[in-house]
C-alpha atoms as a PDB file:
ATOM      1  CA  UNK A   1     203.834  96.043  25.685  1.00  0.00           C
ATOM      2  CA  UNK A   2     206.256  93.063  24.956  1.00  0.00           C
ATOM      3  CA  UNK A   3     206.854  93.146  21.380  1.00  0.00           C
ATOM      4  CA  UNK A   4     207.717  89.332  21.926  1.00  0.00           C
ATOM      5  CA  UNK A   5     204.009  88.865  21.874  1.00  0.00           C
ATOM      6  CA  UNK A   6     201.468  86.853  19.647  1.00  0.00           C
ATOM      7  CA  UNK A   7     197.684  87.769  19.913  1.00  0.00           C
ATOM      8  CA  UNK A   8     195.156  84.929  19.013  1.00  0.00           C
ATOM      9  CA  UNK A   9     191.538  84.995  17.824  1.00  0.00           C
ATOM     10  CA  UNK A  10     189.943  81.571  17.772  1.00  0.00           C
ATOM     11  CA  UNK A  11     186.054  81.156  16.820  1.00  0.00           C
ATOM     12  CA  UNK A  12     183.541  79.233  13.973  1.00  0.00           C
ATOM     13  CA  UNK A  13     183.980  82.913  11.777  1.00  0.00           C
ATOM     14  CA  UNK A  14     180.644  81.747   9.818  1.00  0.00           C
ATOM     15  CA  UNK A  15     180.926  83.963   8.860  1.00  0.00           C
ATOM     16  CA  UNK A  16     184.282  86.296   9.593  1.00  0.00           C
ATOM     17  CA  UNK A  17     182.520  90.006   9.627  1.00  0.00           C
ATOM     18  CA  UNK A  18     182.958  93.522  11.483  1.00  0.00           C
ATOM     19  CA  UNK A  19     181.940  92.632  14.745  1.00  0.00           C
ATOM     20  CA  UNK A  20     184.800  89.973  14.781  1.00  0.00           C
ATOM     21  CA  UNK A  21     187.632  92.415  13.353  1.00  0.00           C
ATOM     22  CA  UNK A  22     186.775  95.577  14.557  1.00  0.00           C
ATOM     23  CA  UNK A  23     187.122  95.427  18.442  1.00  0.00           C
ATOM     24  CA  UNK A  24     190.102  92.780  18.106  1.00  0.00           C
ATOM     25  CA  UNK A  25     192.216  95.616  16.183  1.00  0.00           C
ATOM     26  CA  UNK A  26     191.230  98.632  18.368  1.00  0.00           C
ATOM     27  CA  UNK A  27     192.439  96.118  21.662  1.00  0.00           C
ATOM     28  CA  UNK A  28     196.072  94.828  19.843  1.00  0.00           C
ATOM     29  CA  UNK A  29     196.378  98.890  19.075  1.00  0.00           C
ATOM     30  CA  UNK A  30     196.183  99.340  22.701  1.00  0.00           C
ATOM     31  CA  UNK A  31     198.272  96.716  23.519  1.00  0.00           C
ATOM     32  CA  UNK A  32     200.961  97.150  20.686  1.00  0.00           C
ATOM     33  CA  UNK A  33     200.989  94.262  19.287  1.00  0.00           C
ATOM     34  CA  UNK A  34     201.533  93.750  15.495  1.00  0.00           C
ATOM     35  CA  UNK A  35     200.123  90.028  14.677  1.00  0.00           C
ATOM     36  CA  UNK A  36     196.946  88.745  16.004  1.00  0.00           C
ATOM     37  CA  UNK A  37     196.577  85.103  14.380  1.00  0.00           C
ATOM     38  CA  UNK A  38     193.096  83.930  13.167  1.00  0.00           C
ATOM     39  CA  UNK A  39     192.215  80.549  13.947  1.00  0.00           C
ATOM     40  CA  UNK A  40     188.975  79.274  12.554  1.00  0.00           C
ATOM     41  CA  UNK A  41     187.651  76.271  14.321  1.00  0.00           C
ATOM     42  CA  UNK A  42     186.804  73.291  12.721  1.00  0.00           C
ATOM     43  CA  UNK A  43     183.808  71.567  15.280  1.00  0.00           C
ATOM     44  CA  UNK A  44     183.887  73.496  17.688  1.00  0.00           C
ATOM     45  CA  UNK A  45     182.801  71.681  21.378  1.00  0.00           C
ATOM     46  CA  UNK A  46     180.085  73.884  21.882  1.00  0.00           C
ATOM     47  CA  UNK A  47     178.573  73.628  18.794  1.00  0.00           C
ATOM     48  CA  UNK A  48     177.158  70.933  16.226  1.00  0.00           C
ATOM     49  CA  UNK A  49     178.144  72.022  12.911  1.00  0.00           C
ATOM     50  CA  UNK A  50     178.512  75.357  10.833  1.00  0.00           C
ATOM     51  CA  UNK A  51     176.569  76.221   7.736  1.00  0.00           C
ATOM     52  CA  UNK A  52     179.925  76.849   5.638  1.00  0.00           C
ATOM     53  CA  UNK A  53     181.905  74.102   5.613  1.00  0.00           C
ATOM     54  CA  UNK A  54     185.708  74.524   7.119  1.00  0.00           C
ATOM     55  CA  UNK A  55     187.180  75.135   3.389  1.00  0.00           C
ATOM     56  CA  UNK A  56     184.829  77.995   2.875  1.00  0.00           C
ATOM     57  CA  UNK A  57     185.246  79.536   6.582  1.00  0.00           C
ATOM     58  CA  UNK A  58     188.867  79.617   5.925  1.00  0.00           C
ATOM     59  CA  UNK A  59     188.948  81.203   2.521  1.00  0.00           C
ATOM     60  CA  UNK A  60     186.772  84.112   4.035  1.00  0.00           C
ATOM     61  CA  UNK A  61     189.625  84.842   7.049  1.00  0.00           C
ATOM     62  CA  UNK A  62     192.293  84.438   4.002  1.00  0.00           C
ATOM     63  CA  UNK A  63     190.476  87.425   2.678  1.00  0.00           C
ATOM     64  CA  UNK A  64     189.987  89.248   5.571  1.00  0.00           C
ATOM     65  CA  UNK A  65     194.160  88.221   6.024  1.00  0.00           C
ATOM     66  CA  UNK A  66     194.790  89.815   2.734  1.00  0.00           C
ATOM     67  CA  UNK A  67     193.312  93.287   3.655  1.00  0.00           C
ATOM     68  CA  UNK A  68     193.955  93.857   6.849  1.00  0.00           C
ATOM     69  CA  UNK A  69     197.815  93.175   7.717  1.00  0.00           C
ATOM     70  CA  UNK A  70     197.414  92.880  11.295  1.00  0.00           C
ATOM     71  CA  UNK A  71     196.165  89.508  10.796  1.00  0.00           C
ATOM     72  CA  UNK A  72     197.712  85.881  10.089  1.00  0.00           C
ATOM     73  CA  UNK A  73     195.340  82.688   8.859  1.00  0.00           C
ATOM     74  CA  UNK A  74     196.218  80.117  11.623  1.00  0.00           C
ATOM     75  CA  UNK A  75     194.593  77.003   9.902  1.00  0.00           C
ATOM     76  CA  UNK A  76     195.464  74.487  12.758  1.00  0.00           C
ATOM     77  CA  UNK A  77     192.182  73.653  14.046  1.00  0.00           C
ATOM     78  CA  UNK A  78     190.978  73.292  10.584  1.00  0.00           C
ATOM     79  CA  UNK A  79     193.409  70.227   9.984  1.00  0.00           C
ATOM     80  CA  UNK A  80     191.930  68.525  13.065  1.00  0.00           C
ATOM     81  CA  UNK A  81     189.591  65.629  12.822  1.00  0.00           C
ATOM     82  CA  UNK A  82     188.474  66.000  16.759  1.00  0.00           C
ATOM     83  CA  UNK A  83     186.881  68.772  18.749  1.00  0.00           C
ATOM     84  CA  UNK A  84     188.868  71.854  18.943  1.00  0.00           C
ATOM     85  CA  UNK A  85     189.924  72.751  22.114  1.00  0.00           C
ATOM     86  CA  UNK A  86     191.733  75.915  23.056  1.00  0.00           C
ATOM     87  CA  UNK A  87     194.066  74.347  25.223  1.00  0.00           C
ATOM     88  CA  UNK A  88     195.243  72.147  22.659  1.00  0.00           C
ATOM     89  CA  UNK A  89     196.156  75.292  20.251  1.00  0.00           C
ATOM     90  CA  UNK A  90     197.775  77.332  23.141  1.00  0.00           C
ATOM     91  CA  UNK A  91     199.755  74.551  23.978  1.00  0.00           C
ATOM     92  CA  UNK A  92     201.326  74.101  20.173  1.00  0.00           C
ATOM     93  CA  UNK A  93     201.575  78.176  20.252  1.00  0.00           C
ATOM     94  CA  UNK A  94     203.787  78.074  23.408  1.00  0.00           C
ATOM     95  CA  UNK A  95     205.935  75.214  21.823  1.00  0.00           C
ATOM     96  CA  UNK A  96     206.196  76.988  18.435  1.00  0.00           C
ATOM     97  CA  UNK A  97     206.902  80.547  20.418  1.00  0.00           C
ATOM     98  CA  UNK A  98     209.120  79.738  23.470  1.00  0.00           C
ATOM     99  CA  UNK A  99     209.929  83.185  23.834  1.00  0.00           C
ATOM    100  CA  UNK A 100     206.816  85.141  23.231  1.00  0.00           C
ATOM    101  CA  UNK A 101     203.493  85.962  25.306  1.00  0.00           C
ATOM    102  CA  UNK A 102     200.507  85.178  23.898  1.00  0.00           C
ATOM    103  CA  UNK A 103     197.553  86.793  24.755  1.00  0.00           C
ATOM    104  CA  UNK A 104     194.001  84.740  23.838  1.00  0.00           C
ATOM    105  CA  UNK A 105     191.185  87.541  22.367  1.00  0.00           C
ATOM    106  CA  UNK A 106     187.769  86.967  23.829  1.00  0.00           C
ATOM    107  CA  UNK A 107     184.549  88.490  23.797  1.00  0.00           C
ATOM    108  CA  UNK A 108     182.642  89.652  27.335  1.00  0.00           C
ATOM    109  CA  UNK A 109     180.099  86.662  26.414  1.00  0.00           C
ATOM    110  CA  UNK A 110     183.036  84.106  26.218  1.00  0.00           C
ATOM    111  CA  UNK A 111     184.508  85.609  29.589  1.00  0.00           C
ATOM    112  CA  UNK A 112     181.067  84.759  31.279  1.00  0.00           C
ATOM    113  CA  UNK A 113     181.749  81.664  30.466  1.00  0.00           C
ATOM    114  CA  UNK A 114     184.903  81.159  30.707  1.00  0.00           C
ATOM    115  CA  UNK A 115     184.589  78.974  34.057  1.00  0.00           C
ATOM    116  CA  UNK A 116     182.904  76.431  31.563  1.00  0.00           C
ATOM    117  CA  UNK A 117     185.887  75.623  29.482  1.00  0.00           C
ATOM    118  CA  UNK A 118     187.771  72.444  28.973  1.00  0.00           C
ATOM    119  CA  UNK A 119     190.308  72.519  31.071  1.00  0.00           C
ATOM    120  CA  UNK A 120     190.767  76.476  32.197  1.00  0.00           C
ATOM    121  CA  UNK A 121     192.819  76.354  35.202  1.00  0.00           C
ATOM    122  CA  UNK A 122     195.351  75.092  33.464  1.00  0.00           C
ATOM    123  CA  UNK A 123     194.928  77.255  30.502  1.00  0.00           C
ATOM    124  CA  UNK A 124     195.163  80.561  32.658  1.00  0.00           C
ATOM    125  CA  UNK A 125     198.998  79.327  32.979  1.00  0.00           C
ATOM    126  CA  UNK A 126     199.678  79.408  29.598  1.00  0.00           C
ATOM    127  CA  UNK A 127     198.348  82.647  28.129  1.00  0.00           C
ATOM    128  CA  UNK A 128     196.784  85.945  29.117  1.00  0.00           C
ATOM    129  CA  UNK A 129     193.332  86.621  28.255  1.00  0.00           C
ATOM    130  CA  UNK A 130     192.064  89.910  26.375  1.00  0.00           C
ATOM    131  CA  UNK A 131     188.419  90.779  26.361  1.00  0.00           C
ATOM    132  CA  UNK A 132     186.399  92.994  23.936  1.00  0.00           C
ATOM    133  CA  UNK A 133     183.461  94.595  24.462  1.00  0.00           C
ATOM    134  CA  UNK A 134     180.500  93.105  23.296  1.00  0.00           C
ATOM    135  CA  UNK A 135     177.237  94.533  22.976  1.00  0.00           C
ATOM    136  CA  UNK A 136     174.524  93.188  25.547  1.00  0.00           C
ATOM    137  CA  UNK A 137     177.067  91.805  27.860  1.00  0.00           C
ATOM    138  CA  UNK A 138     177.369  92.844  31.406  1.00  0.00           C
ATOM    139  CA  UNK A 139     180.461  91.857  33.032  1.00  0.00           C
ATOM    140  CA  UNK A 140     179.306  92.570  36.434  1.00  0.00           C
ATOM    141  CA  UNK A 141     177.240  89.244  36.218  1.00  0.00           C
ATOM    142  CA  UNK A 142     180.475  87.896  36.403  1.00  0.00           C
ATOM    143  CA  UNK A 143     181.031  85.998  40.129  1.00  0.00           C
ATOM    144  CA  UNK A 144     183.900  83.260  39.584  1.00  0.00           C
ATOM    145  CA  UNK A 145     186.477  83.324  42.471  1.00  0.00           C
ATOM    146  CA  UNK A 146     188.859  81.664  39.769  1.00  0.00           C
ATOM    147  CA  UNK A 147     188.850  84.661  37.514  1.00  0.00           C
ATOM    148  CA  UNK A 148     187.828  87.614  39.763  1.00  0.00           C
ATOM    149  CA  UNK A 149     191.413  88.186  41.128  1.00  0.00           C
ATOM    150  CA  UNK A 150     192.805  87.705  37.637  1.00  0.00           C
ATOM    151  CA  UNK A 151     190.621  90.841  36.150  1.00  0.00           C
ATOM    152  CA  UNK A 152     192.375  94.111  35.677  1.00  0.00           C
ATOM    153  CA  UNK A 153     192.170  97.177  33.329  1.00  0.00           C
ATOM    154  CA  UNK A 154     195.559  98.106  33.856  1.00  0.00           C
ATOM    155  CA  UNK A 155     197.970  96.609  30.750  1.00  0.00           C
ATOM    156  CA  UNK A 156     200.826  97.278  32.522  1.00  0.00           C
ATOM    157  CA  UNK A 157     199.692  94.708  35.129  1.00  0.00           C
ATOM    158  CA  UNK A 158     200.194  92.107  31.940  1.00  0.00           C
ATOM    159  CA  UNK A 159     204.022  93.103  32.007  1.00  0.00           C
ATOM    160  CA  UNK A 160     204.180  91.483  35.248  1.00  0.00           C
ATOM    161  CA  UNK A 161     203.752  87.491  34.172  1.00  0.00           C
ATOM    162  CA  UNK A 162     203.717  85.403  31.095  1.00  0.00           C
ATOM    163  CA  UNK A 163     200.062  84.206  31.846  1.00  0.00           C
ATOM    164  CA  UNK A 164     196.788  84.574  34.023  1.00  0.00           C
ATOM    165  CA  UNK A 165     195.367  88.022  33.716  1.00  0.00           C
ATOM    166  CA  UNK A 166     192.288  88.799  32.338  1.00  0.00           C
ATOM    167  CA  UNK A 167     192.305  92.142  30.667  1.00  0.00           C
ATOM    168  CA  UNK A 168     189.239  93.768  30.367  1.00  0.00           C
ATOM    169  CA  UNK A 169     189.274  96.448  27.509  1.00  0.00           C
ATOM    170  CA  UNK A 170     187.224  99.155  26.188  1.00  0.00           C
ATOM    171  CA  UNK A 171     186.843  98.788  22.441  1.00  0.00           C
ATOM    172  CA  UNK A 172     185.178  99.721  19.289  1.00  0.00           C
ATOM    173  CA  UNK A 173     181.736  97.560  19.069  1.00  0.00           C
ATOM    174  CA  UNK A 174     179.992  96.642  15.920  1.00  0.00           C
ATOM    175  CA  UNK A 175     176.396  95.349  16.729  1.00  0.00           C
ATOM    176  CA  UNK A 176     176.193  91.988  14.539  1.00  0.00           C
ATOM    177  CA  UNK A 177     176.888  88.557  15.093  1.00  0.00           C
ATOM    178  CA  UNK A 178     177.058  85.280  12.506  1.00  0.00           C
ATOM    179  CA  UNK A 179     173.906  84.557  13.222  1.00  0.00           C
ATOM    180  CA  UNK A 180     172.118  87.594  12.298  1.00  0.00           C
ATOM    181  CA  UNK A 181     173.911  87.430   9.246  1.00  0.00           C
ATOM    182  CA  UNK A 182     173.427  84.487   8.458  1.00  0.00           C
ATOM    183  CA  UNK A 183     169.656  85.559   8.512  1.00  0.00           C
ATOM    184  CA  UNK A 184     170.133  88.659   6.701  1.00  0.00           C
ATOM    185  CA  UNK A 185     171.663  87.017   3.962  1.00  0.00           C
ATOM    186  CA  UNK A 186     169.159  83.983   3.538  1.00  0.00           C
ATOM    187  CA  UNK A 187     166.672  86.813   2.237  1.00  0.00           C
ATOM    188  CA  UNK A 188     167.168  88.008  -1.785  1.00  0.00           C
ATOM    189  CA  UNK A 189     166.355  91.646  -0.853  1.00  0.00           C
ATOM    190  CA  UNK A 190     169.349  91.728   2.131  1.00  0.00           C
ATOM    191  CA  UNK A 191     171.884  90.170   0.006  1.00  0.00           C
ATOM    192  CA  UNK A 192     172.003  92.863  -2.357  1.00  0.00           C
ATOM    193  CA  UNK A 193     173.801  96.255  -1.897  1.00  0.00           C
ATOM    194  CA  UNK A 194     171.141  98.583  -0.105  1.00  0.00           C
ATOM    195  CA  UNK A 195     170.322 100.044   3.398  1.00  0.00           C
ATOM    196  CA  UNK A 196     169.650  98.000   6.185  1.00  0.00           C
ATOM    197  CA  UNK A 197     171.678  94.870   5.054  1.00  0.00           C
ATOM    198  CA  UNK A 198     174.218  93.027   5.164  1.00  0.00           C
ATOM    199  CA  UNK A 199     176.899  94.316   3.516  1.00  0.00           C
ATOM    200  CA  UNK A 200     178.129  97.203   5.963  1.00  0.00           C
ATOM    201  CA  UNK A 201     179.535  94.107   7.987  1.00  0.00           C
ATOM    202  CA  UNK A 202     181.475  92.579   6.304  1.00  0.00           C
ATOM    203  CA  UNK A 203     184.409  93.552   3.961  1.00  0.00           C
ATOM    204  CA  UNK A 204     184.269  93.648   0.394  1.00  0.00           C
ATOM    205  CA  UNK A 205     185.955  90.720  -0.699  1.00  0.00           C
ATOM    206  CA  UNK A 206     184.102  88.217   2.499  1.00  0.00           C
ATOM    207  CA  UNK A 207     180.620  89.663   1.193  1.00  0.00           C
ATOM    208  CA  UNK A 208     181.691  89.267  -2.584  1.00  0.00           C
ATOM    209  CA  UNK A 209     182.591  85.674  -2.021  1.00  0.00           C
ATOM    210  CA  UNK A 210     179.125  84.945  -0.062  1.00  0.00           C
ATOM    211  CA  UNK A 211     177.260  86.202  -3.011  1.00  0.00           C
ATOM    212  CA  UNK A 212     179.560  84.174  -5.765  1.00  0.00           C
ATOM    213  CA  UNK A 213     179.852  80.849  -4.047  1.00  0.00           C
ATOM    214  CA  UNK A 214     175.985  81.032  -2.909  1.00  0.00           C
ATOM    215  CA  UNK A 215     176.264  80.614   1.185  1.00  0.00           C
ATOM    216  CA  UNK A 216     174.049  81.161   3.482  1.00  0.00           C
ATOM    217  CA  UNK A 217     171.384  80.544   0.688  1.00  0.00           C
ATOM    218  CA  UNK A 218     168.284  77.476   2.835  1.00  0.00           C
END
């Protein structure tokens, strides 16, 4: 792959576990790339709020940062009083990196959606899109003529542009989202160290900071 290349990972990370990391680094080793940037949102459009507040979200991805060196903290979004809005970011990105590709991380419930997002056609000029495999998700529901002839499994066919393909991967999947976490971890017994919690998803230092700083606690 081009090693003039910049992946991205946007989302609420609320908070940043497994199921976020996992397939994202098994897709940039197929694809050769050696930054992925983290970009916590700070109000997201399609949702009202988060339970940890945008200070607290981003000292969890610092963490995960610290550990794992694939990853940069991108705090952008954080620093905006408005909506964030991916177009907005990839725009900034392509200023900031003339010269490089960037290719926008997704999971196969975003890419079902994808149709949905503030201003898309546009956005499938400035970046590539790489999707992750995501447990319950069947991409054959998908039936968009505006991605359809984008989709391909074949990276090489992302050598070909700076922009518009959809790359559909096969990845590493960790079963757990926020939201089941978040659950897990409002209950005493879950938030300690033993089977059938919380702690196998997420790293040390993200679960250690959960339990010190009290979140997720109704």
């Amino acid at each position: 792959m081009n090693n003039q290349a910049i992946g991205i990972y946007g989302g609420t990370f609320d908070p940043i576990h497994l199921g976020h990391t996992v397939p994202v680094k098994d897709l940039a080793a197929q694809l050769n790339l050696d930054a992925v940037y983290l970009l916590p949102a700070h109000i997201p459009p399609h949702k009202n709020s988060t339970t940890a507040n945008a200070l607290q979200r981003k000292l969890m991805v610092e963490k995960v940062c610290h550990v794992e060196p694939l990853f940069t903290l991108d705090d952008r979004e954080l620093n905006r009083t408005t909506p964030s809005y991916t177009i907005d970011t990839i725009k900034e990105l392509n200023n900031q990196y003339p010269d490089h590709t960037l290719y926008f991380f997704i999971g196969t419930d975003s890419l079902l959606q994808l149709t949905s997002w503030h201003k898309i056609a546009e956005l499938l000029t400035l970046c590539h899109f790489v999707v992750t495999s995501r447990p319950g998700y069947d991409i054959s529901q998908l039936n968009q003529p505006l991605l359809n002839n984008r989709l391909t499994r074949n990276k090489k066919d992302l050598l070909l542009s700076r922009a518009g393909k959809i790359f559909i991967g096969e990845t590493k999947q960790v079963n757990i989202s926020s939201t089941e976490l978040r659950t897990r971890l409002r209950s005493p017994l879950n938030r300690q160290n033993s089977t059938n919690n919380c702690r196998p998803y997420l790293l040390a230092d993200v679960y250690n900071y959960i339990l010190q700083n009290k979140l997720y606690i109704d």
